[in-house]
C-alpha atoms as a PDB file:
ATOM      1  CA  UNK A   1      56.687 104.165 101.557  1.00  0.00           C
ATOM      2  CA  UNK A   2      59.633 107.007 100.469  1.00  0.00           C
ATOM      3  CA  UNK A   3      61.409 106.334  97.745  1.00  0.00           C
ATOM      4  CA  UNK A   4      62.821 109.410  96.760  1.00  0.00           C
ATOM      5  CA  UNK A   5      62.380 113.342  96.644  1.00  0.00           C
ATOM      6  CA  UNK A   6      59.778 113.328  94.345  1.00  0.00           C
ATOM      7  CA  UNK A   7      57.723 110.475  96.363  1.00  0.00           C
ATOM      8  CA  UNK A   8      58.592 112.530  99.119  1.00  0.00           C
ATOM      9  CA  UNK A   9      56.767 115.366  98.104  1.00  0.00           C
ATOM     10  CA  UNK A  10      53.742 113.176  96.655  1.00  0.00           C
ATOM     11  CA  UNK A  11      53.702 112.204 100.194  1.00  0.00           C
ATOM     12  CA  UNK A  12      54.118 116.055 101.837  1.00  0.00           C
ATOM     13  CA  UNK A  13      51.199 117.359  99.837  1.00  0.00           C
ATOM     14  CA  UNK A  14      48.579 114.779  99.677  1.00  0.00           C
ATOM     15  CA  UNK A  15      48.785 114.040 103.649  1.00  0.00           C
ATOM     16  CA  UNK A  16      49.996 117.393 105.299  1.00  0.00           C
ATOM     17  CA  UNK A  17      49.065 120.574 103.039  1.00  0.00           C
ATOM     18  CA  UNK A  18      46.608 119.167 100.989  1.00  0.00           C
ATOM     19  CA  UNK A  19      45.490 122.674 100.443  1.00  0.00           C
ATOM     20  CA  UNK A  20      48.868 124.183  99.267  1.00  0.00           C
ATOM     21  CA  UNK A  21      48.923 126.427 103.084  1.00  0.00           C
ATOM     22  CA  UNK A  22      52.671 124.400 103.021  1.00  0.00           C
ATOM     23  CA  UNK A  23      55.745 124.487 100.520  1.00  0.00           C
ATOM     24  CA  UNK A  24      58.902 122.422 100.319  1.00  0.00           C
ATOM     25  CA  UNK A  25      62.219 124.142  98.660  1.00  0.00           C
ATOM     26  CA  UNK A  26      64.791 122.050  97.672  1.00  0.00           C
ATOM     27  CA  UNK A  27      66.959 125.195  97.082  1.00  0.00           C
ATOM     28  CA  UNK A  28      69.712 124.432 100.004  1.00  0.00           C
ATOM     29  CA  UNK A  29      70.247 120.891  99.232  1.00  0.00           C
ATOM     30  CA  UNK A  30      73.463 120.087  97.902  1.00  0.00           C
ATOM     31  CA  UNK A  31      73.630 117.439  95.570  1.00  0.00           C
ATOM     32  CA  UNK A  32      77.474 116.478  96.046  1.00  0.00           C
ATOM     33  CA  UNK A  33      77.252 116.338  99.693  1.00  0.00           C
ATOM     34  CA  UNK A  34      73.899 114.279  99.940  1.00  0.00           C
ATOM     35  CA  UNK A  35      75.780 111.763  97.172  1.00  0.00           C
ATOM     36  CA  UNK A  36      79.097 111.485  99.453  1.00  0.00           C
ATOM     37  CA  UNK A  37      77.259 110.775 102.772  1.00  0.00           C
ATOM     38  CA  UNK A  38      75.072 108.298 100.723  1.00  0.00           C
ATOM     39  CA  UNK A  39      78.229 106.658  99.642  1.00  0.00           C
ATOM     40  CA  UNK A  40      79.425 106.563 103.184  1.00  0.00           C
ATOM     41  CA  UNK A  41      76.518 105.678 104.728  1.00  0.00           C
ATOM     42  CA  UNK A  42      76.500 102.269 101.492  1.00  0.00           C
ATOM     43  CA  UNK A  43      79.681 101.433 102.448  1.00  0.00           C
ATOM     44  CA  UNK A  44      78.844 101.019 106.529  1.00  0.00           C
ATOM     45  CA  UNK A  45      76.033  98.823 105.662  1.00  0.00           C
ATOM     46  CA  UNK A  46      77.919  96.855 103.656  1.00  0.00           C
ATOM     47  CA  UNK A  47      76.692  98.066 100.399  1.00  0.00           C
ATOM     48  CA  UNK A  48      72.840  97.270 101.438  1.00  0.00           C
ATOM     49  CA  UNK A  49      71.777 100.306 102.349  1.00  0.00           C
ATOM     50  CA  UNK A  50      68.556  99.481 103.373  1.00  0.00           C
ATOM     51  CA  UNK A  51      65.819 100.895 106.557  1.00  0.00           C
ATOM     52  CA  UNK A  52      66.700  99.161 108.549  1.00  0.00           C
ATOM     53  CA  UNK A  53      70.143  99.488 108.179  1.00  0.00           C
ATOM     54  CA  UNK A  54      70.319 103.267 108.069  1.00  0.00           C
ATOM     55  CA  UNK A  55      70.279 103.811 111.528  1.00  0.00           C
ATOM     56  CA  UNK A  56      72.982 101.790 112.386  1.00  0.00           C
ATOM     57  CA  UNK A  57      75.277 103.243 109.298  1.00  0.00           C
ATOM     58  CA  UNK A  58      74.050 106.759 110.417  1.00  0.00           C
ATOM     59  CA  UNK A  59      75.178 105.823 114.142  1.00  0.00           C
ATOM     60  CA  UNK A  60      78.443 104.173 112.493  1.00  0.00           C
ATOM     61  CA  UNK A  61      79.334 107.464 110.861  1.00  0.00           C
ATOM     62  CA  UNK A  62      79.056 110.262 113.490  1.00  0.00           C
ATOM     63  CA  UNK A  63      80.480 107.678 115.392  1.00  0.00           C
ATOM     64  CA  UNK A  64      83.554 108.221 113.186  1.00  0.00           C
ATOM     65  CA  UNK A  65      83.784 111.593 112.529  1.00  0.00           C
ATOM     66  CA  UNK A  66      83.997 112.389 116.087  1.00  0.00           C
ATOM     67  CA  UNK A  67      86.666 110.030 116.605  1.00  0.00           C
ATOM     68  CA  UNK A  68      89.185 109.908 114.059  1.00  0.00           C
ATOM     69  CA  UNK A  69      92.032 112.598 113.099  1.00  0.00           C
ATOM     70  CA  UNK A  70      93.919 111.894 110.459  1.00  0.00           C
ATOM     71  CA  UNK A  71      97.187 112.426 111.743  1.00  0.00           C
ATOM     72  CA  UNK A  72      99.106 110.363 108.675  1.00  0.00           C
ATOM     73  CA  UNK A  73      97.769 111.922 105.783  1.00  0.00           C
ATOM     74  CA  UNK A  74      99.507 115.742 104.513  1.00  0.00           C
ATOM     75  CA  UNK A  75      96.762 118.553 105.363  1.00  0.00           C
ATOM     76  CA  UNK A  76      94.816 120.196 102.623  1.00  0.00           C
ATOM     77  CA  UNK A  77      95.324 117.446 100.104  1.00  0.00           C
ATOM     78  CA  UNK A  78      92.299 117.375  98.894  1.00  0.00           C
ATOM     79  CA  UNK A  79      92.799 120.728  97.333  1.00  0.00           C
ATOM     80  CA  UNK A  80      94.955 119.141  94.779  1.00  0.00           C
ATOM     81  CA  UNK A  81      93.197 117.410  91.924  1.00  0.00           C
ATOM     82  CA  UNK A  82      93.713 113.777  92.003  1.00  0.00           C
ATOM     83  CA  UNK A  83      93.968 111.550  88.770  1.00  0.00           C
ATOM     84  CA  UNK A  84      93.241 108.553  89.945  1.00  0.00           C
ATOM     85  CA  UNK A  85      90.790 107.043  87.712  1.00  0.00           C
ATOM     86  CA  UNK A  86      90.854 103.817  85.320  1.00  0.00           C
ATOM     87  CA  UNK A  87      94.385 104.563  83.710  1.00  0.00           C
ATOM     88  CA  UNK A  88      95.890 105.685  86.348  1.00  0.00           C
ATOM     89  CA  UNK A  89      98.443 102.648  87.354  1.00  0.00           C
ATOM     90  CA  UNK A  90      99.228 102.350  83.700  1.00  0.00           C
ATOM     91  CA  UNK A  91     100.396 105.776  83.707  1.00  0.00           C
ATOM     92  CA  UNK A  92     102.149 105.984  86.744  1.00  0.00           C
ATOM     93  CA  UNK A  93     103.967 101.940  85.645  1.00  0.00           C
ATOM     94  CA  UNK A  94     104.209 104.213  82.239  1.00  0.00           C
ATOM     95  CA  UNK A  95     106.324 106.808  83.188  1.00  0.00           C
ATOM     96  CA  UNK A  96     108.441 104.488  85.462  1.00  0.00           C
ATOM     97  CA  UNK A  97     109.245 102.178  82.988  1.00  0.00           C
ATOM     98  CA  UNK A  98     112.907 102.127  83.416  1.00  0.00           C
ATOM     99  CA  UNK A  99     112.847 102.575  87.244  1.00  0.00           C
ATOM    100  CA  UNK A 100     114.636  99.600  89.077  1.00  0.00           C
ATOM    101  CA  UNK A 101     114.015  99.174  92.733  1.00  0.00           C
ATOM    102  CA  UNK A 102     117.609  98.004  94.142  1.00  0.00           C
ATOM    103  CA  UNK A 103     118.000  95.412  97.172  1.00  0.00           C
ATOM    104  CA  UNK A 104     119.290  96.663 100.131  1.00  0.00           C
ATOM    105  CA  UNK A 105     120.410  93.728 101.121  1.00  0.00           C
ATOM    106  CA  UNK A 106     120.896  93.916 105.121  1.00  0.00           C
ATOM    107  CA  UNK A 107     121.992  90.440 105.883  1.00  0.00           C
ATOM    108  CA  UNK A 108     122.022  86.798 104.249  1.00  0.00           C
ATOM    109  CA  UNK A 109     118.819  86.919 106.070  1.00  0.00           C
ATOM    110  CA  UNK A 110     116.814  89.542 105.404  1.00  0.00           C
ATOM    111  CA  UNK A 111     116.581  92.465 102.969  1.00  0.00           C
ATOM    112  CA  UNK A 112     114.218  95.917 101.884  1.00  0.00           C
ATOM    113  CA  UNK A 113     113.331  97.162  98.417  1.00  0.00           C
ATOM    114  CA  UNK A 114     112.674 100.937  98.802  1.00  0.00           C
ATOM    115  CA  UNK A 115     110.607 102.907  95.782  1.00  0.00           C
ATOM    116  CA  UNK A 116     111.210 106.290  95.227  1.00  0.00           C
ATOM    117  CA  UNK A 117     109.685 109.103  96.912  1.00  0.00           C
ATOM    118  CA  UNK A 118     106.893 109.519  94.057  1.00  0.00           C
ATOM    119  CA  UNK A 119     105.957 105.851  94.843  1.00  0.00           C
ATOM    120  CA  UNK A 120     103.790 105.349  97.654  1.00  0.00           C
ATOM    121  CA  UNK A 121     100.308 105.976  98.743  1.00  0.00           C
ATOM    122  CA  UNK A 122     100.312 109.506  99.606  1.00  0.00           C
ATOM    123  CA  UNK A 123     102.407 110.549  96.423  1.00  0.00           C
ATOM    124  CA  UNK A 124     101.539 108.290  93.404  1.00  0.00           C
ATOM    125  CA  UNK A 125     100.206 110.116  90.226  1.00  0.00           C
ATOM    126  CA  UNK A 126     100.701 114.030  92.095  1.00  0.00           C
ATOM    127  CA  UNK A 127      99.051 112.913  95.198  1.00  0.00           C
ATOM    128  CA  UNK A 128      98.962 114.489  98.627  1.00  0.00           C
ATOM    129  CA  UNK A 129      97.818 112.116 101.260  1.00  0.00           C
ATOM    130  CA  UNK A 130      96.020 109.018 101.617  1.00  0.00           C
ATOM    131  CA  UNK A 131      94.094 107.251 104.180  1.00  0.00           C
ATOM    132  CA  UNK A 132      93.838 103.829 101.630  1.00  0.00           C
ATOM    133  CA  UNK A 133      96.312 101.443 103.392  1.00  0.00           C
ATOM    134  CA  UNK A 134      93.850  98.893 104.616  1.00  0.00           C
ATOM    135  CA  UNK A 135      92.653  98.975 101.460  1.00  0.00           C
ATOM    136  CA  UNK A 136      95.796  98.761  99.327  1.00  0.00           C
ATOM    137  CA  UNK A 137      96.818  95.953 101.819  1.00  0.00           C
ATOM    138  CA  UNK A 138      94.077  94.135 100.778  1.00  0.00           C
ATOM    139  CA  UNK A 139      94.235  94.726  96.974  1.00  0.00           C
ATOM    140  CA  UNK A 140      97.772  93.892  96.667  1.00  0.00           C
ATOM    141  CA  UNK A 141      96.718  90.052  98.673  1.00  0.00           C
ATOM    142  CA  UNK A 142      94.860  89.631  95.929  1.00  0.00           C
ATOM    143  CA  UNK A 143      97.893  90.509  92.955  1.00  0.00           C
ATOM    144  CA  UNK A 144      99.864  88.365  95.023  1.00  0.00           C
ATOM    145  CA  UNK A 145      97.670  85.133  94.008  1.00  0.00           C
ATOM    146  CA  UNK A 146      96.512  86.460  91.066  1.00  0.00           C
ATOM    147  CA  UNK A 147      99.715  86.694  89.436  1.00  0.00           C
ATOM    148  CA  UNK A 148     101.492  84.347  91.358  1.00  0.00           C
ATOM    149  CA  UNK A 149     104.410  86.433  93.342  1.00  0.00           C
ATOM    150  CA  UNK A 150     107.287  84.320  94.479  1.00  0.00           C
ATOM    151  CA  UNK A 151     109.834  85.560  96.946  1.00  0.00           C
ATOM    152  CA  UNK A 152     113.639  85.308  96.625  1.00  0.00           C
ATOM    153  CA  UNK A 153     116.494  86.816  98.811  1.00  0.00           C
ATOM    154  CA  UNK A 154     118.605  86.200  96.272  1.00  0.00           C
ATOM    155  CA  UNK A 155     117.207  89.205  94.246  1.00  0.00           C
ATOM    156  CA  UNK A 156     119.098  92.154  93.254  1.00  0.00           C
ATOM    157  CA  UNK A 157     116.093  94.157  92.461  1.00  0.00           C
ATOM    158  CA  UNK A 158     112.430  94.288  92.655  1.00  0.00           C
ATOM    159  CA  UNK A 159     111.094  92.048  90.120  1.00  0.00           C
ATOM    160  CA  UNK A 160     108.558  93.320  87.174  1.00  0.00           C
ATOM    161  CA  UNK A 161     105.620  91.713  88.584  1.00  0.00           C
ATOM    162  CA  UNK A 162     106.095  92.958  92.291  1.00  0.00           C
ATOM    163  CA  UNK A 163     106.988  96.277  90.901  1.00  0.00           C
ATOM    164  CA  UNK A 164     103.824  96.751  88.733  1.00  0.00           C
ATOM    165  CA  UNK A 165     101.545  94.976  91.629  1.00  0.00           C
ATOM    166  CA  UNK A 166     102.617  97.155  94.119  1.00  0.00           C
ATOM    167  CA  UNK A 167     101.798 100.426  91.924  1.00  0.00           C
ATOM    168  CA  UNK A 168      98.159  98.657  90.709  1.00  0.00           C
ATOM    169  CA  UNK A 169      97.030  98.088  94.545  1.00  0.00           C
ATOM    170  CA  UNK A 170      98.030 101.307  95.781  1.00  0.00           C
ATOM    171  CA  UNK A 171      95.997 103.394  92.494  1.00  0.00           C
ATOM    172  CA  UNK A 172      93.381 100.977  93.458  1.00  0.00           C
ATOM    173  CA  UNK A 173      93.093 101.195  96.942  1.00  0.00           C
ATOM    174  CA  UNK A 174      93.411 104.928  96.683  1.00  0.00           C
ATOM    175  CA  UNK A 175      90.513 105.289  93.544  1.00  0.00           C
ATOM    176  CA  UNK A 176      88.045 103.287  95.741  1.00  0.00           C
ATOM    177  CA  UNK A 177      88.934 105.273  99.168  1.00  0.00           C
ATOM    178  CA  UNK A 178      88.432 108.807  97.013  1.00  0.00           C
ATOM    179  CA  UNK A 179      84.977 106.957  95.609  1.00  0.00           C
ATOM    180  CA  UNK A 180      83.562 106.162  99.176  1.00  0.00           C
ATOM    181  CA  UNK A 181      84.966 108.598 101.399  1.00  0.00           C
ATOM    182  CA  UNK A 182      85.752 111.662  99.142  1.00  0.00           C
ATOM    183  CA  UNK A 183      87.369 114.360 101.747  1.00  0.00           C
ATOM    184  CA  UNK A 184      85.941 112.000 105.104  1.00  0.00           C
ATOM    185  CA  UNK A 185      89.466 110.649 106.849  1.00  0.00           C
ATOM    186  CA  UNK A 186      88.299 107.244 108.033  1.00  0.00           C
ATOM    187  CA  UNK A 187      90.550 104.193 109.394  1.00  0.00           C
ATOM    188  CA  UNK A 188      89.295 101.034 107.919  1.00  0.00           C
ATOM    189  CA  UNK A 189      89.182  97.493 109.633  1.00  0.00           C
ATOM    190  CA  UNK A 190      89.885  94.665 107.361  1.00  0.00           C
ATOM    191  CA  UNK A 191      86.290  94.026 108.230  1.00  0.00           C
ATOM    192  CA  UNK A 192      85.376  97.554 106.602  1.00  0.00           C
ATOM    193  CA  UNK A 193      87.192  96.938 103.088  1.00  0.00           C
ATOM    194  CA  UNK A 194      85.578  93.216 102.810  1.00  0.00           C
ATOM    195  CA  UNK A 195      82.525  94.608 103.666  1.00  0.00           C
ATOM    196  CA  UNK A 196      82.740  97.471 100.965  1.00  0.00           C
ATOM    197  CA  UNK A 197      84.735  95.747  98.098  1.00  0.00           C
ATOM    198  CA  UNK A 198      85.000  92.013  98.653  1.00  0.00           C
ATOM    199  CA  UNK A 199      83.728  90.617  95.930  1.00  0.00           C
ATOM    200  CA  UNK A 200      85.735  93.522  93.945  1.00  0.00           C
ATOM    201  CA  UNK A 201      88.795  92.773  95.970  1.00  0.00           C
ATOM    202  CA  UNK A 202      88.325  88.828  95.080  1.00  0.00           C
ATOM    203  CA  UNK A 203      88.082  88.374  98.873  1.00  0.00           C
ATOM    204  CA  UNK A 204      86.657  85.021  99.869  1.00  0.00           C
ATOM    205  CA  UNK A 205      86.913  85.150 103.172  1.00  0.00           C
ATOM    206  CA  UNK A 206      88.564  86.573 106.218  1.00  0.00           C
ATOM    207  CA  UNK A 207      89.550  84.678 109.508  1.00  0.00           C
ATOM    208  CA  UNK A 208      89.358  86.030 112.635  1.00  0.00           C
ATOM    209  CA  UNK A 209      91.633  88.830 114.084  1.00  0.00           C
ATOM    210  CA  UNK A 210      94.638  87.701 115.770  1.00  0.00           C
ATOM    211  CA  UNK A 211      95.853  90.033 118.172  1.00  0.00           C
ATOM    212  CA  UNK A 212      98.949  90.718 119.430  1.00  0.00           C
ATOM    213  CA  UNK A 213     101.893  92.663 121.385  1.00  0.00           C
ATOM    214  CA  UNK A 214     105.532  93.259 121.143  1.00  0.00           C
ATOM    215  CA  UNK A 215     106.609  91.316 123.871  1.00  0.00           C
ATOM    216  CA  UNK A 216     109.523  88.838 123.899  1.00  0.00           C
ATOM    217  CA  UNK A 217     110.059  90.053 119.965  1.00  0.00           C
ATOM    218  CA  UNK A 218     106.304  89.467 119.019  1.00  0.00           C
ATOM    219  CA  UNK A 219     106.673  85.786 119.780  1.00  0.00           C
ATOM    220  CA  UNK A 220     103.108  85.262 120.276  1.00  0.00           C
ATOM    221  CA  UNK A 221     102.567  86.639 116.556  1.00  0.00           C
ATOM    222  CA  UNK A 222     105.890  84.933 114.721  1.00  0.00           C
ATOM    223  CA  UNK A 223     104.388  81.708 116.336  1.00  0.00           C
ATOM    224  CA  UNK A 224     100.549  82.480 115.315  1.00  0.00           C
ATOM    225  CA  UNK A 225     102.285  82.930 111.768  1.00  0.00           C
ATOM    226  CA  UNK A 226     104.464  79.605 111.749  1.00  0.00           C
ATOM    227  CA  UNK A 227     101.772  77.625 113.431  1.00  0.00           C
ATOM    228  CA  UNK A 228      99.312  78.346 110.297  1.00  0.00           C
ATOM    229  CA  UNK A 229     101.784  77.746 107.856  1.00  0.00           C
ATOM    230  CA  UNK A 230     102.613  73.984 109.285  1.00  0.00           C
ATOM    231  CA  UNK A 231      99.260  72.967 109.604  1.00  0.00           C
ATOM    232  CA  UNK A 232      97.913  74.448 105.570  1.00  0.00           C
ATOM    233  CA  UNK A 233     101.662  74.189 104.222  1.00  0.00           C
ATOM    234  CA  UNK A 234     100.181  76.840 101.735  1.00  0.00           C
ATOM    235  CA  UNK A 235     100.740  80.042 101.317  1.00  0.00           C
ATOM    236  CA  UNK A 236      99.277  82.955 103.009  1.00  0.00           C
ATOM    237  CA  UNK A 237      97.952  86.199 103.105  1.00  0.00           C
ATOM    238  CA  UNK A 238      97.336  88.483 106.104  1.00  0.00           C
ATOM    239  CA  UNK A 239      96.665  92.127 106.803  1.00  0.00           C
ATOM    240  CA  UNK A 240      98.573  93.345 110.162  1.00  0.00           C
ATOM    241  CA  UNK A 241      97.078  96.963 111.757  1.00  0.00           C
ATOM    242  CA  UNK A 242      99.251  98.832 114.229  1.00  0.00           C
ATOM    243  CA  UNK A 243      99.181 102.340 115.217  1.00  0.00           C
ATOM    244  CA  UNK A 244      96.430 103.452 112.787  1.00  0.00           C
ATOM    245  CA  UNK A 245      98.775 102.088 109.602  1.00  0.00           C
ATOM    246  CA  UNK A 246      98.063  98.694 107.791  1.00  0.00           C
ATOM    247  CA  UNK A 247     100.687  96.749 105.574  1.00  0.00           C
ATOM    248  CA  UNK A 248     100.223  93.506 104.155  1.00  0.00           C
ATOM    249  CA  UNK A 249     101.694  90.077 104.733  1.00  0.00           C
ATOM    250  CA  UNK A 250     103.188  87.633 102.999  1.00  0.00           C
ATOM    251  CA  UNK A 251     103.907  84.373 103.869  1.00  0.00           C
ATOM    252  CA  UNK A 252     105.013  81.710 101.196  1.00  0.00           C
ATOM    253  CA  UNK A 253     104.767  77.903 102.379  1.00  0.00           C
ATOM    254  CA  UNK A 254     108.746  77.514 102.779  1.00  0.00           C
ATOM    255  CA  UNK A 255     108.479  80.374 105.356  1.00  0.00           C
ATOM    256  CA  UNK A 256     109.719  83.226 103.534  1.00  0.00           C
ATOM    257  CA  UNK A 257     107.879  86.211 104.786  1.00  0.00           C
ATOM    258  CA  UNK A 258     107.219  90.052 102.905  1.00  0.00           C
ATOM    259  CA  UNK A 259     105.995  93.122 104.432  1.00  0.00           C
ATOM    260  CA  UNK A 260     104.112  95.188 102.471  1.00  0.00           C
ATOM    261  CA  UNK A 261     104.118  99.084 103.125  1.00  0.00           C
ATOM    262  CA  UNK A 262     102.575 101.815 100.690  1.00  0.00           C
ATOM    263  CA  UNK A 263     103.375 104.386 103.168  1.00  0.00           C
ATOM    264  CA  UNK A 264     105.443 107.004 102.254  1.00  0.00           C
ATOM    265  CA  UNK A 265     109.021 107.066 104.972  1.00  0.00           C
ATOM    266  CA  UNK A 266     109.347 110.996 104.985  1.00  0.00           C
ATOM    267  CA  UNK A 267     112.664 110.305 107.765  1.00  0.00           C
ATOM    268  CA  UNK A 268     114.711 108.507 105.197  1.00  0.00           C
ATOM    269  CA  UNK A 269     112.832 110.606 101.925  1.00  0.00           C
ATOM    270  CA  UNK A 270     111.802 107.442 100.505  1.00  0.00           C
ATOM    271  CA  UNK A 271     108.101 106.153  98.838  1.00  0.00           C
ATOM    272  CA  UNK A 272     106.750 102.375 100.049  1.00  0.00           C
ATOM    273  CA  UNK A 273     109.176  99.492 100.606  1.00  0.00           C
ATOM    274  CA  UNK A 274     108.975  95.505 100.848  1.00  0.00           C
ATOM    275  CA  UNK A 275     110.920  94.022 103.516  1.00  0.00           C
ATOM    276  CA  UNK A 276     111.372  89.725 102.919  1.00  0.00           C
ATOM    277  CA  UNK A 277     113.119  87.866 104.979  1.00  0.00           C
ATOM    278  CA  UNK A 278     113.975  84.052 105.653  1.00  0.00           C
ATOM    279  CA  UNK A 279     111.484  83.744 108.433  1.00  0.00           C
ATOM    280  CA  UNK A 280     108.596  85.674 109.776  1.00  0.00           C
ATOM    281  CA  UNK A 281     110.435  87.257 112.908  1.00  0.00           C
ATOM    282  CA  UNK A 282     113.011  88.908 110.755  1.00  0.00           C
ATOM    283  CA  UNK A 283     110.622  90.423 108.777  1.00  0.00           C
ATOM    284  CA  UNK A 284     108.491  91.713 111.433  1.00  0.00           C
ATOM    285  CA  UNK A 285     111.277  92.502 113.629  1.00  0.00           C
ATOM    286  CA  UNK A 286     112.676  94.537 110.659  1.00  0.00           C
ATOM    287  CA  UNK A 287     109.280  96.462 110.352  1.00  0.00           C
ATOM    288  CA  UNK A 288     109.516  97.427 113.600  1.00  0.00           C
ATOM    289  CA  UNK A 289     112.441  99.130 113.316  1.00  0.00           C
ATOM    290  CA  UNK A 290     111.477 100.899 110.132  1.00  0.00           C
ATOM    291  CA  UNK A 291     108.280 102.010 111.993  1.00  0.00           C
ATOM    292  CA  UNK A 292     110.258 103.457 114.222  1.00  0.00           C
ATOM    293  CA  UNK A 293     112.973 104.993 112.375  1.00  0.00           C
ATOM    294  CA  UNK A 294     110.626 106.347 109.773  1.00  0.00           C
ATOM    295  CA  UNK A 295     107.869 106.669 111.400  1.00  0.00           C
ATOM    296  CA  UNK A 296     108.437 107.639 114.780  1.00  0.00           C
ATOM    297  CA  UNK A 297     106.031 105.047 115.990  1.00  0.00           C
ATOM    298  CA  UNK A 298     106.299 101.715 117.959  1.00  0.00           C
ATOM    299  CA  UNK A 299     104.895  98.567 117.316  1.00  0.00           C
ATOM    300  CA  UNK A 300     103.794  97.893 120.222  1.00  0.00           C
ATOM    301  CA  UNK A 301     100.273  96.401 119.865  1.00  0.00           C
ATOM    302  CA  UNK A 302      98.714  95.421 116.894  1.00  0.00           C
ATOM    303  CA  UNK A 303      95.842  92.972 114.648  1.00  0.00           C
ATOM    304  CA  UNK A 304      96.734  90.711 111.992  1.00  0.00           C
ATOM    305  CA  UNK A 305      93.897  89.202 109.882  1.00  0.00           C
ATOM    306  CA  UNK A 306      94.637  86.062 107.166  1.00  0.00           C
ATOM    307  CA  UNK A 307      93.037  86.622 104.074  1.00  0.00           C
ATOM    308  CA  UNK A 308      91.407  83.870 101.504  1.00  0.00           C
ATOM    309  CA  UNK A 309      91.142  85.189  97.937  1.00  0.00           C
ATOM    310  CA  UNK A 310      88.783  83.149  95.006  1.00  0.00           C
ATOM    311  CA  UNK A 311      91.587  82.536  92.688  1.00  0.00           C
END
């Protein structure tokens, strides 16, 4: 059995050139590449990257990188460093200390916090481009529990707690995406991130995907959302995926609904936002039309995945 280079070459020399007629030269390997496909190839096993399942991650990976352009994140930003590492939220919450996030309130109904242009996935801390929604989406289910987020339309700005949540799961999701996938543009699956990071995510558990459409207002997924909430009368977590971007959602037991986005809304030259509303259709409804208007992009068909955290 191989275990390494240097087993490798125990291997080469006692059962092929014996005699020395043979020579290996490690002079062309590259050390950083063979450590970020290693890292890849972890991550599509699941983090048991084993023989068995190296074929399979292999296949996974080509797979990918023949199929995915990554038409949402700003070319070339991986020429810019990126400080993303450890202190990196508490910087960024730092130097934002006296930033307030103002409700735009849009009815008695329903309303949007929008952060600042330097506040969002693809800018935070001198960034330029991300591909780390899935797995900010994620992350921030897990703040929501953790530090017990309550949701109010009564608001007339962003709360502390959402505020320094939303920063923490973006400079998360973004440290582990640079840490796996270095330069790779890869869209995740909830499936993908769970896989990965679960038990670093506090993930317990996922249920299975829920798909759905835009027709008649996305009734079939505002009554997939009300249906759960009636029979748990708990609150919820899900992760909805449309048109290669992933926000999260909120759903309290009294039926308020968030929308989580860390995207960055070039149209309107403005960072993430949280959309809450009275009821789930609002909310998603009002997503929808910020898609669109920001975006450029329909919601049209789309995945939504509930997920169970350990606290």
């Amino acid at each position: 059995m191989v275990n390494g280079f240097l087993s490798f070459c125990d291997l080469f020399f006692d059962n092929v050139a014996p005699n020395g007629k043979y020579f290996i030269s490690p002079l062309r390997i590259n050390g950083s590449a063979i450590e970020s496909i290693y890292s890849i190839l972890k991550f599509s096993s699941g983090g048991n990257l084993s023989a068995l399942s190296y074929g399979p991650s292999l296949g996974k990976l080509i797979n990918r990188k023949d199929m995915i352009q990554n038409k949402n994140s700003e070319k070339g930003y991986r020429d810019v460093v990126l400080n993303i590492s450890g202190t990196a939220a508490a910087n960024v919450i730092c130097s934002t200390s006296n930033l307030v996030i103002p409700c735009q309130r849009l009815s008695n109904c329903h309303c949007i916090f929008t952060f600042p242009t330097s506040i969002s996935q693809s800018t935070i801390g001198d960034r330029f481009g991300s591909n780390a929604c899935t797995l900010i989406a994620v992350k921030f289910g897990a703040y929501c529990f953790q530090n017990k987020l309550d949701l109010s339309l009564l608001w007339n700005q962003l709360p502390d707690m959402w505020f320094t949540s939303f920063v923490n799961a973006i400079c998360d999701g973004n440290e582990v995406y640079d840490e796996l996938y270095s330069n790779t543009a890869v869209y995740l699956d909830v499936e993908d991130v769970v896989n990965a990071v679960g038990d670093l995510f506090s993930v317990e558990s996922v249920d299975q995907i829920f798909a759905f459409t835009n027709d008649n207002e996305f009734q079939d997924l505002v009554d997939h959302i009300n249906g759960v909430i009636q029979v748990s009368h708990t609150d919820h977590y899900g992760v909805m995926i449309s048109q290669n971007m992933t926000v999260g959602v909120f759903v309290k037991s009294n039926g308020l609904c968030a929308i989580i986005d860390s995207h960055q809304h070039v149209n309107s030259n403005g960072g993430g936002m949280i959309i809450m509303a009275n009821d789930p259709k609002k909310a998603i409804t009002e997503y929808a039309n910020c898609l669109l208007k920001n975006q450029n992009l329909t919601l049209d068909l789309g995945t939504l995945n509930w997920v169970k955290y350990t606290m």
